[in-house]
Protein backbone atom coordinates (compact mmCIF):
# COMPACT_ATOMS: atom_id res chain seq x y z
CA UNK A 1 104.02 106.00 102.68
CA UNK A 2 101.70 102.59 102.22
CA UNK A 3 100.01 102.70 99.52
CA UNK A 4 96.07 101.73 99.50
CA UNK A 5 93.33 100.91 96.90
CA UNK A 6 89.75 100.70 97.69
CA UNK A 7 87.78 98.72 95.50
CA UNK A 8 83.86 99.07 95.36
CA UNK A 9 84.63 102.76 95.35
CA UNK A 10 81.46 104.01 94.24
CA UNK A 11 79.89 102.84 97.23
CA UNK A 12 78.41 104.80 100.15
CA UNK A 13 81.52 103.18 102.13
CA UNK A 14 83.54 103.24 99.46
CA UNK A 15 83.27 106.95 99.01
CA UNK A 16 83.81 107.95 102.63
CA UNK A 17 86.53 105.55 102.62
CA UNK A 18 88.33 107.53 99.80
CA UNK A 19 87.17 110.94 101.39
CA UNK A 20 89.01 109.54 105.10
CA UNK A 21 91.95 108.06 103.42
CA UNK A 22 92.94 111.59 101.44
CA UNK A 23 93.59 113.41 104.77
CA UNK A 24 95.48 110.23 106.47
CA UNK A 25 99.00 111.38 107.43
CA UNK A 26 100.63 107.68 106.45
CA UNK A 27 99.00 106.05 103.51
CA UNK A 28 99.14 107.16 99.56
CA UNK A 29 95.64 106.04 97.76
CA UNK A 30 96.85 104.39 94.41
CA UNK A 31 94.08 102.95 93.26
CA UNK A 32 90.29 102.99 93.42
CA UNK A 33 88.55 100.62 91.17
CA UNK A 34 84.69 99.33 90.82
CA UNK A 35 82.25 98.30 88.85
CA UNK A 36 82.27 100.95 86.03
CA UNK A 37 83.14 99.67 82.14
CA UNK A 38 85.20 102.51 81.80
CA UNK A 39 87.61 104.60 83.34
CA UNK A 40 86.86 107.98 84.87
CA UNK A 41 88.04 111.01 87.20
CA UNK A 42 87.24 110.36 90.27
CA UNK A 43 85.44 113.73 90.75
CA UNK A 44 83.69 113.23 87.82
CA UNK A 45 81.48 110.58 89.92
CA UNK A 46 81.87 112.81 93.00
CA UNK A 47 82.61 116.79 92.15
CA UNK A 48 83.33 117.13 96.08
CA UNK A 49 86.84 115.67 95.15
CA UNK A 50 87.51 118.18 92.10
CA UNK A 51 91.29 119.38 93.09
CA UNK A 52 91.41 116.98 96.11
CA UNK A 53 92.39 114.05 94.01
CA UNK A 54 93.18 113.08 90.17
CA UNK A 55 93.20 109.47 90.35
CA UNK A 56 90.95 107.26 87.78
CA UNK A 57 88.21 105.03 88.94
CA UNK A 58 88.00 101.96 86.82
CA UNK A 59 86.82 98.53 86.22
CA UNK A 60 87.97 96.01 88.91
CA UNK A 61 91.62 94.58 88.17
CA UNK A 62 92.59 92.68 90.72
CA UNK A 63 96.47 92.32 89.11
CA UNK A 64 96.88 95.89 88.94
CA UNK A 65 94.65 96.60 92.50
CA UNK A 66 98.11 94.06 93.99
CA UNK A 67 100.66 95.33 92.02
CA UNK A 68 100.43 98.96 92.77
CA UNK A 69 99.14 98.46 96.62
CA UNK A 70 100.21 97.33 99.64
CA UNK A 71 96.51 96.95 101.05
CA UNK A 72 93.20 97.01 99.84
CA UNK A 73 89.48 97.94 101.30
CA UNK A 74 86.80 96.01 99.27
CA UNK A 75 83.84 97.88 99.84
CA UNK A 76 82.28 95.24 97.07
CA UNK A 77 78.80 93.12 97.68
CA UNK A 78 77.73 90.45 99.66
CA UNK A 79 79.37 87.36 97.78
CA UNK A 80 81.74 89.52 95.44
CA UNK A 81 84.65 89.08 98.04
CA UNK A 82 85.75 85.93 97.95
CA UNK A 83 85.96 85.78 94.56
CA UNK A 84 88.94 88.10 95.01
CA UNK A 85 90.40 87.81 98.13
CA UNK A 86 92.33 84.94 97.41
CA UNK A 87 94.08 86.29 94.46
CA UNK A 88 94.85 89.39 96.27
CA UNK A 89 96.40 87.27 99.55
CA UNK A 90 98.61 85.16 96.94
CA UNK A 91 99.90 88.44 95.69
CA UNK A 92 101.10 89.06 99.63
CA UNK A 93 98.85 91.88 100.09
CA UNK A 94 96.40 92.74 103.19
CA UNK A 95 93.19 93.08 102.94
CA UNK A 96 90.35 94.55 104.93
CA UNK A 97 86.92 93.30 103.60
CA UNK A 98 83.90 95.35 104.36
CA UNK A 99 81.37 92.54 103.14
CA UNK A 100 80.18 89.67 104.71
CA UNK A 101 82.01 87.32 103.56
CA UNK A 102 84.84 86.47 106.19
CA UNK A 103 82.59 87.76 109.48
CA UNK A 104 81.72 83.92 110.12
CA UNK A 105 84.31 81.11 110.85
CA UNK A 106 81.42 78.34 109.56
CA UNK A 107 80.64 78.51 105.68
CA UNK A 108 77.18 76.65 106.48
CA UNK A 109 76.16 79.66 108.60
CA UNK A 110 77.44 82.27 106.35
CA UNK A 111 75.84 80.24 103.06
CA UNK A 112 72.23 79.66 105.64
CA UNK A 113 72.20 83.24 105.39
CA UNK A 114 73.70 85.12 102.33
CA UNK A 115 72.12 82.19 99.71
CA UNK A 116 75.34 81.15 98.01
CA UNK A 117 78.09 78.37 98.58
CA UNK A 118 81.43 79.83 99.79
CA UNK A 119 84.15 80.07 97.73
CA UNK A 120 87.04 80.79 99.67
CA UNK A 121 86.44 78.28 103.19
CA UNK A 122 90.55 77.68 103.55
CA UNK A 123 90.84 82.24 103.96
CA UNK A 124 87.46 82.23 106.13
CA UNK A 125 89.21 80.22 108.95
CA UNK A 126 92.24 82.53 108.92
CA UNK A 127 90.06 85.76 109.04
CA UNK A 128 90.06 88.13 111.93
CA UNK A 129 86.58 89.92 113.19
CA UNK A 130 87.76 93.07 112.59
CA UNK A 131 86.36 95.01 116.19
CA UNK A 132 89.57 96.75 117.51
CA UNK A 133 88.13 97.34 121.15
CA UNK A 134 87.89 93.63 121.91
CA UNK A 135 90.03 91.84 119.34
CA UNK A 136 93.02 94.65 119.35
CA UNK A 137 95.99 91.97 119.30
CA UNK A 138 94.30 89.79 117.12
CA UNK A 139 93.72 93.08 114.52
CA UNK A 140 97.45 93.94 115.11
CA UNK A 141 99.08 90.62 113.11
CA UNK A 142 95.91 90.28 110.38
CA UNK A 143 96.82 89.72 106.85
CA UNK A 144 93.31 89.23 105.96
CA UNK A 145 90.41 91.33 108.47
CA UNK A 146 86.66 90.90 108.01
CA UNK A 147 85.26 94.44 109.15
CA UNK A 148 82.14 94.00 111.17
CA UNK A 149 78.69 94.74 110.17
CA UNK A 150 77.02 98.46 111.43
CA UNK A 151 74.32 96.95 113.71
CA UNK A 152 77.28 94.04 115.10
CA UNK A 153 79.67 97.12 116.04
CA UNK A 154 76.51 99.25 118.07
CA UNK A 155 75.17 96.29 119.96
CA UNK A 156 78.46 94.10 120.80
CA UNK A 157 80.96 96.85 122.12
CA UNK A 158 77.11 98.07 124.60
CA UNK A 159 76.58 94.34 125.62
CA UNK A 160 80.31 92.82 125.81
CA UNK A 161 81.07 94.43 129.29
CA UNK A 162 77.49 93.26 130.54
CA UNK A 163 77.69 90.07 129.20
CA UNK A 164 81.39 89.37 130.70
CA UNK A 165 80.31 90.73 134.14
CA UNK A 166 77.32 88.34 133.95
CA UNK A 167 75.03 91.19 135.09
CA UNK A 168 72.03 90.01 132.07
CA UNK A 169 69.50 87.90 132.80
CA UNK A 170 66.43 86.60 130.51
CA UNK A 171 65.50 88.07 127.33
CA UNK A 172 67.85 91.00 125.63
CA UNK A 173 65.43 93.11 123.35
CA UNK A 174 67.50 95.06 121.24
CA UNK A 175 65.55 97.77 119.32
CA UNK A 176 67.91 99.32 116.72
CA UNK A 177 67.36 102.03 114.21
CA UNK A 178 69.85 102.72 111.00
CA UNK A 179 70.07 105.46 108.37
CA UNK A 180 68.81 103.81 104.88
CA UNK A 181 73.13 104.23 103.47
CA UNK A 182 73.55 101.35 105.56
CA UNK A 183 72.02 99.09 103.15
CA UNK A 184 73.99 100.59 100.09
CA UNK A 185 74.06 102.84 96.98
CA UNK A 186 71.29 100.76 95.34
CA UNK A 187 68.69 102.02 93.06
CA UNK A 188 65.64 100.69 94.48
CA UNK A 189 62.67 102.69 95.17
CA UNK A 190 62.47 101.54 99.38
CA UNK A 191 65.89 103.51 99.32
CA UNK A 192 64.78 106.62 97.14
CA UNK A 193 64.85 109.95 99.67
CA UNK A 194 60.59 110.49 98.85
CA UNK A 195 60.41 107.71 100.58
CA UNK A 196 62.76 107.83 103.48
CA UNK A 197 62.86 111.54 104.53
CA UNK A 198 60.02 111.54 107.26
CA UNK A 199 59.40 108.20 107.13
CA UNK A 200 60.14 105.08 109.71
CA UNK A 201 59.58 101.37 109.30
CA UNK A 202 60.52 98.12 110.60
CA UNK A 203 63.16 96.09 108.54
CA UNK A 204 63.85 91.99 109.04
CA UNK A 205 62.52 91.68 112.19
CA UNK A 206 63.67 88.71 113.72
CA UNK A 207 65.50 87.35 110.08
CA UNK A 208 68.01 89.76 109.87
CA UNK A 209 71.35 88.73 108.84
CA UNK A 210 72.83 90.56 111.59
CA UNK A 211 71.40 88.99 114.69
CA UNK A 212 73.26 85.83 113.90
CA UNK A 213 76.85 87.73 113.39
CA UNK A 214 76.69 89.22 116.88
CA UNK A 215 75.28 86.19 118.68
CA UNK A 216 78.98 84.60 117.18
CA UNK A 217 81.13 87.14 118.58
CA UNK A 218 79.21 87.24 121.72
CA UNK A 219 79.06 82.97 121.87
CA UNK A 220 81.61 82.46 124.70
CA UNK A 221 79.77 85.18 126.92
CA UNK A 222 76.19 84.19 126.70
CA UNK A 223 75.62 81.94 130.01
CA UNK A 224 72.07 79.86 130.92
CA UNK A 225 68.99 80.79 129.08
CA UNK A 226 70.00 84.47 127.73
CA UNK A 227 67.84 84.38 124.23
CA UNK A 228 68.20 88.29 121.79
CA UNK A 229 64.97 89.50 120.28
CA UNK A 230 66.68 92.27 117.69
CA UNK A 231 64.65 94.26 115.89
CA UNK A 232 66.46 96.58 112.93
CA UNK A 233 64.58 99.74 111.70
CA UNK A 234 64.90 102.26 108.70
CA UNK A 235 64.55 106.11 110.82
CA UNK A 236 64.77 109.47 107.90
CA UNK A 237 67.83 110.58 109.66
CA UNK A 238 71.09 111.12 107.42
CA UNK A 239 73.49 109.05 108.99
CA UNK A 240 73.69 107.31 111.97
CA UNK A 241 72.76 103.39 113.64
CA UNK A 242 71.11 104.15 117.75
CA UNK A 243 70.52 100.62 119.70
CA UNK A 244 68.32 100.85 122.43
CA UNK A 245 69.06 97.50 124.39
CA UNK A 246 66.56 96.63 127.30
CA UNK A 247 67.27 93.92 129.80
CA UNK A 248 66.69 92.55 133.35
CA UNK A 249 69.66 92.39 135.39
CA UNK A 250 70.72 89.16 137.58
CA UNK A 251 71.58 91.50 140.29
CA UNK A 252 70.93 94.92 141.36
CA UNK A 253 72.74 97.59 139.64
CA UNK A 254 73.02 101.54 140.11
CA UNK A 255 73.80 103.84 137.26
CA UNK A 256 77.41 104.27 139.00
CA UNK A 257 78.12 100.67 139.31
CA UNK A 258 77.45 100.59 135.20
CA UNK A 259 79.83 102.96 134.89
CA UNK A 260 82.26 101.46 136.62
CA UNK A 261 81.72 98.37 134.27
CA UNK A 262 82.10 100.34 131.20
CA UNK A 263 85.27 102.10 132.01
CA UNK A 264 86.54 99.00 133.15
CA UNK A 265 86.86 97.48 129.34
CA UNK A 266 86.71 100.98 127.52
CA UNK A 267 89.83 102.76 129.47
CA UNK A 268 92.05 102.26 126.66
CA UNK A 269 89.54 102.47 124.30
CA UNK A 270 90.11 106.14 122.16
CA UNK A 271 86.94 106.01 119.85
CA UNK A 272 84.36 104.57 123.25
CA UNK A 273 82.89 107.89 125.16
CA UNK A 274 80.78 106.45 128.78
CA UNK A 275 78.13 108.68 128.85
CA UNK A 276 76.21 109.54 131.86
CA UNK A 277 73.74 111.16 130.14
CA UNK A 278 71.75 109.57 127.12
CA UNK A 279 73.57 109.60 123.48
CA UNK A 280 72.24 111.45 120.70
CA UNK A 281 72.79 110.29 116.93
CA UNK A 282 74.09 114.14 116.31
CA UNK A 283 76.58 113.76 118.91
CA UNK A 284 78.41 111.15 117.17
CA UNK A 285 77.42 111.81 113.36
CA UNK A 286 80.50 112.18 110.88
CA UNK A 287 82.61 110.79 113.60
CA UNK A 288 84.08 107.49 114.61
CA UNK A 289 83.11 107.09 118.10
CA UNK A 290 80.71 105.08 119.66
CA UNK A 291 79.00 106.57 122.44
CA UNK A 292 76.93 104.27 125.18
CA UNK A 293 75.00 105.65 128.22
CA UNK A 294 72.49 104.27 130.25
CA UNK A 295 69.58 104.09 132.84
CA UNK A 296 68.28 102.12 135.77
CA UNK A 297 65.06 101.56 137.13
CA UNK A 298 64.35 102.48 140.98
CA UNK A 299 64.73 98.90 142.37
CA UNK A 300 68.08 97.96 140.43
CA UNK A 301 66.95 94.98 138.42
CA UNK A 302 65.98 96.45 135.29
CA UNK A 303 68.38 98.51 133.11
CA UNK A 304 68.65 99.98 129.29
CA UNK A 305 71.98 100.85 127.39
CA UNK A 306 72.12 103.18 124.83
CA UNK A 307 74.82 102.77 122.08
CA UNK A 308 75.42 105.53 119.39
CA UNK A 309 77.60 105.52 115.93
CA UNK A 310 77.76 106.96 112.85
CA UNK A 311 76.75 104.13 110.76
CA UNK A 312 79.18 104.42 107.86
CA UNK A 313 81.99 105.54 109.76
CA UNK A 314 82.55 103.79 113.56
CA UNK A 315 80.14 101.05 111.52
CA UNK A 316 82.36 100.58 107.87
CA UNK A 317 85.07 103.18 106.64
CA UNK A 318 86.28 104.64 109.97
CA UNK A 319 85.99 100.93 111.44
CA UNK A 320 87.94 99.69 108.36
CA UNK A 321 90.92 102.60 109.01
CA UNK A 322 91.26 102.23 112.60
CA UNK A 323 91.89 98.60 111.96
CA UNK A 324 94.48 99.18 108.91
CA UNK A 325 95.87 101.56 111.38
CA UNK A 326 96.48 98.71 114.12
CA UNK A 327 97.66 96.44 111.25
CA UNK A 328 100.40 98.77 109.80
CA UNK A 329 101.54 99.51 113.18
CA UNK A 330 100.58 103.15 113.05
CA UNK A 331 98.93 104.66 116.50
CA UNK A 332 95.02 103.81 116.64
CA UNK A 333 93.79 107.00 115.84
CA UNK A 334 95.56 108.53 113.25
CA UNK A 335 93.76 109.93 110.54
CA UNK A 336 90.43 109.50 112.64
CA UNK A 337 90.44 112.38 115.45
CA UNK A 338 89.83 115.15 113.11
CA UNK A 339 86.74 113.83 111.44
């Protein structure tokens, strides 16, 4: 058995990442650690795990995270990483990092948009983007793996077949719309449920930190003048990210031919479902599949792509396991199907 810690496990992410990890066939969770002064049960902070697990949350210690684990989640802040990750490679332990913090290979951009001077520039170059459908191999020899962001995962695996096929032309508008977990267990009143059950609104448009993260994966397939409008919104719905991605095409297409495309890249791809029909957010909640349909207009030149995932799963914890999976050499999916 590997054993696993998750630190940050308090967290929306950090909490499903626990609740994944406890039926997972191959790993042993040994430690879960976060920002609390003091020790505590587990299901103390969460009563769902009374009898599931008797492990003690307590304050972050990276010595004792390394010495009792063979890899660790940090489900920690923007900027919290990188204080540890260094500390925690030395030790010659993996580490998949939910954060920010290693999804850019150039400090400037990642300092441009998180406000603060990186601290760990030699680990960021060694990083790997963490999105098993396109960077499998890659995944498979990580010792360090920077999990993408929610939005990233939903709008690069619905635009990388497109994009490689050279069938977008123009402007891409991406509308996208997220459950409010995605932007963490924080006590602020914007995130309170008055607010957010039955209630939609408009987040970052054209700032958010996002837009620049999938523009960098995408870099090497984005030909002549293709420019992204992306605009991220907060929908009352419990769980979930749905990106509605309109675009012109730079040659006629039929719903087939799009299929075609999709099943091209996505064939050995066990957590992608090609949908002929439109995705729902219900159809892919509490799982970790992504689900991406589409439709064409009557001449051919105009198309949208629909791209489904449970935010917190297929877009952090699920993400995060399917990757440790490829990294410990176990089969892709273990741990993942029965969700």
């Amino acid at each position: 058995m590997i054993k696993v810690g998750v630190l940050g496990a308090t967290g929306f992410t950090g909490e499903k990442l626990v609740d994944i990890l406890l039926s997972h066939p191959k790993v042993e969770l040994s430690y879960l650690g976060s920002r609390t002064k003091n020790k505590i049960l587990y299901s103390d902070i969460f009563p769902k795990f009374y009898k599931k697990i008797s492990i003690k949350c307590e304050p972050l210690d990276i010595k004792k995270a390394a010495g009792v684990c063979d890899l660790l989640f940090l489900s920690l802040p923007h900027t919290v990483s990188m204080q540890f990750v260094p500390k925690i490679l030395k030790k010659g332990k993996k580490v998949i990092d939910l954060s920010a913090d290693y999804r850019f290979k150039k400090a400037q951009l990642y300092e441009r948009l998180y406000k603060k001077k990186h601290q760990d520039k030699q680990n960021l170059k060694k990083a790997v983007y963490g999105l098993p459908e396109l960077f499998k191999d890659k995944v498979k020899g990580a010792r360090l793996l920077a999990n993408p962001g929610c939005y990233p995962t939903s709008i690069i695996l619905a635009l990388y077949p497109l994009l490689s096929e050279k069938l977008i032309t123009g402007k891409v508008v991406i509308d996208s719309k997220s459950a409010i977990s995605g932007s963490g267990r924080k006590a602020v009143i914007e995130n309170h449920y008055s607010n957010v059950a039955n209630n939609f609104w408009a987040y970052k448009p054209f700032v958010h930190q996002h837009q620049p993260e999938f523009t960098e994966v995408l870099k090497d397939k984005i030909t002549g003048s293709l420019t992204f409008s992306f605009l991220p919104q907060v929908a009352g719905f419990e769980a979930g990210i749905y990106s509605v991605i309109h675009f012109s095409c730079a040659k006629k297409v039929t719903k087939d031919k799009l299929n075609k495309i999709y099943n091209k890249y996505y064939r050995q791809s066990p957590f992608i479902r090609i949908n002929r029909k439109i995705p729902k957010i219900k159809d892919v909640a509490g799982t970790n599949f992504c689900d991406i349909g589409f439709a064409v207009d009557k001449k051919g030149f105009e198309a949208v792509v629909i791209s489904s995932i449970d935010n917190l799963i297929k877009g952090a914890a699920g993400q995060a396991i399917q990757n440790m999976n490829l990294m410990l050499g176990f089969k892709e999916t273990t741990g993942l199907l029965s969700l």
